[in-house]
Protein backbone atom coordinates (compact mmCIF):
# COMPACT_ATOMS: atom_id res chain seq x y z
CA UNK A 1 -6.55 19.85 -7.75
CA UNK A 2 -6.57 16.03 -8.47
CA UNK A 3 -8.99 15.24 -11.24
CA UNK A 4 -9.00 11.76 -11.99
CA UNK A 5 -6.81 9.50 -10.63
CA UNK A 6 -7.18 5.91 -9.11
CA UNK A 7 -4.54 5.01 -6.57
CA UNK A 8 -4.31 1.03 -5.49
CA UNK A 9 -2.88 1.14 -1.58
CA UNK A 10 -0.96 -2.23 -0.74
CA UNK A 11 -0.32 -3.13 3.03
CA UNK A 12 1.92 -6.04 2.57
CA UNK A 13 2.10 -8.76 4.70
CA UNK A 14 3.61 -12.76 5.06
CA UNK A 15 -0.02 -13.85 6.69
CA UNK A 16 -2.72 -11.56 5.12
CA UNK A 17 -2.13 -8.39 2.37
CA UNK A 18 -4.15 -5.82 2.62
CA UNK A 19 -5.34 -3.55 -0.60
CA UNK A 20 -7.42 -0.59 -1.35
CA UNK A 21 -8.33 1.00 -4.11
CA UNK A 22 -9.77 4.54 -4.38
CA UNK A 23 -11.06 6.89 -7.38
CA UNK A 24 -10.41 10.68 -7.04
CA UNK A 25 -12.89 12.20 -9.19
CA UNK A 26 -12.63 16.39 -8.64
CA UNK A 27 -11.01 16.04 -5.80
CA UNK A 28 -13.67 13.73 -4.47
CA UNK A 29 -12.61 10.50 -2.80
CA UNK A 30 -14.75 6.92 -4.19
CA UNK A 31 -13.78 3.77 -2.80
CA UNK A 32 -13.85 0.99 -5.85
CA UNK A 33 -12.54 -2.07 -3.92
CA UNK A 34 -10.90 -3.27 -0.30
CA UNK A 35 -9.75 -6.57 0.01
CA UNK A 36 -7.40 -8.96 1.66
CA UNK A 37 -4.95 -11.74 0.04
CA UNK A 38 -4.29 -14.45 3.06
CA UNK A 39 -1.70 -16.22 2.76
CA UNK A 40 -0.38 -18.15 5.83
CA UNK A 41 -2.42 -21.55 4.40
CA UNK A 42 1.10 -21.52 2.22
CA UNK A 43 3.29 -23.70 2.58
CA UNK A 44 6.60 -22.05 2.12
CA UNK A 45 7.43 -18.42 1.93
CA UNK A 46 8.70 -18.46 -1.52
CA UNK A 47 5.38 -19.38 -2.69
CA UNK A 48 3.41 -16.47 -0.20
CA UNK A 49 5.80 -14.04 -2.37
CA UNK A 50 4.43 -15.82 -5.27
CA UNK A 51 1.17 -14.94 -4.68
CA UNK A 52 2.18 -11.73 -3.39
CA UNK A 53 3.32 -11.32 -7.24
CA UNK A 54 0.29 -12.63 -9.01
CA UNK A 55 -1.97 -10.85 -6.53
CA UNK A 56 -0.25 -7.68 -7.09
CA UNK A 57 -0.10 -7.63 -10.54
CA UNK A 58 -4.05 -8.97 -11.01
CA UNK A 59 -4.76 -5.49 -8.84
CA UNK A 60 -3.14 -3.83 -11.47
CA UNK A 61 -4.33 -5.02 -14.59
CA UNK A 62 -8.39 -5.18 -12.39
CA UNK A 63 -7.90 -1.78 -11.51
CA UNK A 64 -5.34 0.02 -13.72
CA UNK A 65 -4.25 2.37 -11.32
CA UNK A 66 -2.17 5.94 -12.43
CA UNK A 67 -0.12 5.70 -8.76
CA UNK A 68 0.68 2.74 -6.23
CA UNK A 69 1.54 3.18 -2.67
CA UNK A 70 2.74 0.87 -0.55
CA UNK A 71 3.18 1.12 3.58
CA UNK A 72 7.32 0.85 4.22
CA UNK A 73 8.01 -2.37 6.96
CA UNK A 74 7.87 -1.38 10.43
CA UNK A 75 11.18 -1.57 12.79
CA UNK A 76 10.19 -4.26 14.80
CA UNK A 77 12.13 -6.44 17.56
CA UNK A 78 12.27 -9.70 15.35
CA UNK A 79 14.54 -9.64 12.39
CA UNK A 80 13.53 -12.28 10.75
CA UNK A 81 10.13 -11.02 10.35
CA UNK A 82 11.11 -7.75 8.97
CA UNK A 83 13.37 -9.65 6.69
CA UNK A 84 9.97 -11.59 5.30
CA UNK A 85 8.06 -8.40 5.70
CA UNK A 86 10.52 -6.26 3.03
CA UNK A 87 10.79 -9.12 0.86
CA UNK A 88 7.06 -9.05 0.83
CA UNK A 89 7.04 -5.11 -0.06
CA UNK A 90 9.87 -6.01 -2.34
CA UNK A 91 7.21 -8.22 -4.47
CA UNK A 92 4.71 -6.02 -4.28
CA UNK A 93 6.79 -3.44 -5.58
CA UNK A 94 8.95 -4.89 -8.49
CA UNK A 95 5.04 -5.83 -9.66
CA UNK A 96 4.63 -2.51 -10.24
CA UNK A 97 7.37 -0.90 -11.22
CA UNK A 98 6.93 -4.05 -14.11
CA UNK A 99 4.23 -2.08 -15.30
CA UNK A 100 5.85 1.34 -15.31
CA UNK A 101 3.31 2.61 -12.73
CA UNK A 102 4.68 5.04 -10.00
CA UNK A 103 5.41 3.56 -6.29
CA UNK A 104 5.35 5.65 -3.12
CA UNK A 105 6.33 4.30 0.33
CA UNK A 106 4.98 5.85 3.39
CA UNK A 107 5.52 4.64 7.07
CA UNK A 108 2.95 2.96 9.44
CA UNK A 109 3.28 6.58 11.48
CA UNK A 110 2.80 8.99 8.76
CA UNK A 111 -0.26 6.68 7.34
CA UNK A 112 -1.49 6.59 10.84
CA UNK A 113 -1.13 10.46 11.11
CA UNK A 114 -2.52 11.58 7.50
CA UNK A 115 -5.99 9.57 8.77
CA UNK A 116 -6.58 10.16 12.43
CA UNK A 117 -4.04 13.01 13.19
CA UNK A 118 -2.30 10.43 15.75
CA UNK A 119 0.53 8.58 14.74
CA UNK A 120 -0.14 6.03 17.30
CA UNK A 121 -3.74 5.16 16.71
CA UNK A 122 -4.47 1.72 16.49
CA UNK A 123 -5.82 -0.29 13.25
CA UNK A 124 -9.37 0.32 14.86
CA UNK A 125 -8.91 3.82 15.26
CA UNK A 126 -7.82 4.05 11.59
CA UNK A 127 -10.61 2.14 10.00
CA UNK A 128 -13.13 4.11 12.27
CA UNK A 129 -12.07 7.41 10.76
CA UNK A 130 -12.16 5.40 6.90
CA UNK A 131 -15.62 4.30 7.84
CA UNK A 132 -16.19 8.42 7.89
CA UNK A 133 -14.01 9.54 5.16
CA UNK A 134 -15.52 7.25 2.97
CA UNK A 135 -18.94 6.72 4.13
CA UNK A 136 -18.54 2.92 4.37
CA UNK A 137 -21.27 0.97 5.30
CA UNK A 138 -18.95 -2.03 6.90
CA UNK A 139 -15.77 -3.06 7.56
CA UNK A 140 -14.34 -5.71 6.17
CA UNK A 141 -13.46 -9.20 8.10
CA UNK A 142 -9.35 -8.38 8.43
CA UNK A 143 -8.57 -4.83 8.95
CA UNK A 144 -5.54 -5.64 6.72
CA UNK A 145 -8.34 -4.39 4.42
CA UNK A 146 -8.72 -1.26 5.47
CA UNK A 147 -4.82 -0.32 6.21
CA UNK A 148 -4.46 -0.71 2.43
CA UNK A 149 -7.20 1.69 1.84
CA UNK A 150 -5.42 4.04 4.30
CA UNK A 151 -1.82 3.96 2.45
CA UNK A 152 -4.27 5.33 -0.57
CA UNK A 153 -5.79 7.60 1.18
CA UNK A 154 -2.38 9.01 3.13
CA UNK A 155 -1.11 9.27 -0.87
CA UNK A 156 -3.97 11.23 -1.76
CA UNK A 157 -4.03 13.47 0.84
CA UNK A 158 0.08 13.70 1.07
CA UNK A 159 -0.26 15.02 -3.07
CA UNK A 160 0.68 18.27 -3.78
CA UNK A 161 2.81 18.21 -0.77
CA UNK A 162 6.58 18.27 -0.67
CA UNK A 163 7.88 14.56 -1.07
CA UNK A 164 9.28 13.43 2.06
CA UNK A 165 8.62 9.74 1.45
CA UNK A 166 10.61 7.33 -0.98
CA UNK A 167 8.82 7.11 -4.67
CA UNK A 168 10.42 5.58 -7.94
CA UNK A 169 8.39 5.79 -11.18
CA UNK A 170 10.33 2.57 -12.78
CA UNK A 171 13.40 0.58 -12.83
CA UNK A 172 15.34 3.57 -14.04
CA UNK A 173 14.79 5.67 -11.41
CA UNK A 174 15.47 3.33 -8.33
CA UNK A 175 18.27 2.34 -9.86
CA UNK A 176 19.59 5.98 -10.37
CA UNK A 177 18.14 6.76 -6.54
CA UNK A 178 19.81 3.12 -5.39
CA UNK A 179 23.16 2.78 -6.93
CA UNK A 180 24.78 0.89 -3.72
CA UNK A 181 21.68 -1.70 -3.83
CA UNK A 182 21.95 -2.84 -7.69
CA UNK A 183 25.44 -4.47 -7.58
């Protein structure tokens, strides 16, 4: 039984980030804050993963959360936009782990599937059941929004649960999982 914990969910992005933060108090789900970062009025993308950066590590220091999770890129038929797309989880991530707070990645599916039971539903699907879950009132203007406030919510609900999903708690312990990737 979770306590008290506050998990910040990140869906990054190259155009808009999308965040969410929740508050488990005895097991009870609060949402403190949903938000998107856009980006594409940048210039180049060095300076969106700038942002990225600074965003991500205001949302910490805001919100001081005890776990981050973060949705994994989706295999997608350009290359060069899942190369931007895991640079921009890559930002998001070293954020964190800069602040020694824990990081777990979970796929687009398995989000999909911990909120509506389909791992196919659509973004509308997923903020519909949210809306429920969470008794919001409305949704927000990019549902960017509310896909980081699912990656929270798939953490919460995946806890207690045998890890099938990547998680490091800090530098140490990607680099012990990753030894091929820090040469």
């Amino acid at each position: 039984m979770v306590k008290d914990k506050i998990i910040l969910g990140i869906d990054p992005g190259t155009n808009i980030m999308g965040y969410g933060v929740i508050h488990i108090i005895n097991n009870k789900m609060n949402l403190l804050a949903m938000g998107s970062i856009e980006l594409h009025k940048l210039d180049t993308h060095f300076l969106k993963l700038q942002k990225i950066f600074e965003r991500t590590i205001y949302l910490l220091n805001e919100y001081k959360p005890d776990e981050v999770a973060i949705e994994a890129p989706f295999l997608g038929k350009n290359p060069q936009s899942m190369l931007k797309l895991g640079r921009a989880q890559g930002v998001s991530i070293a954020a964190v782990l800069s602040k020694d707070i824990s990081v777990s990645e979970y796929s687009p599916k398995k989000i999909k599937q911990s909120i509506t039971g389909k791992g196919a539903a659509s973004k509308e699907q997923v903020a519909g059941m949210l809306v429920s879950l969470l008794k919001l009132k409305s949704l927000p203007k990019h549902l960017d929004a509310t896909d980081g406030v699912a990656v929270a919510v798939c953490h919460y609900f995946q806890m207690g649960k045998p890890v099938s999903e990547k998680s490091y708690s800090g530098w140490e312990a990607f680099v012990k999982q990753n030894p091929s990737r820090t040469k």
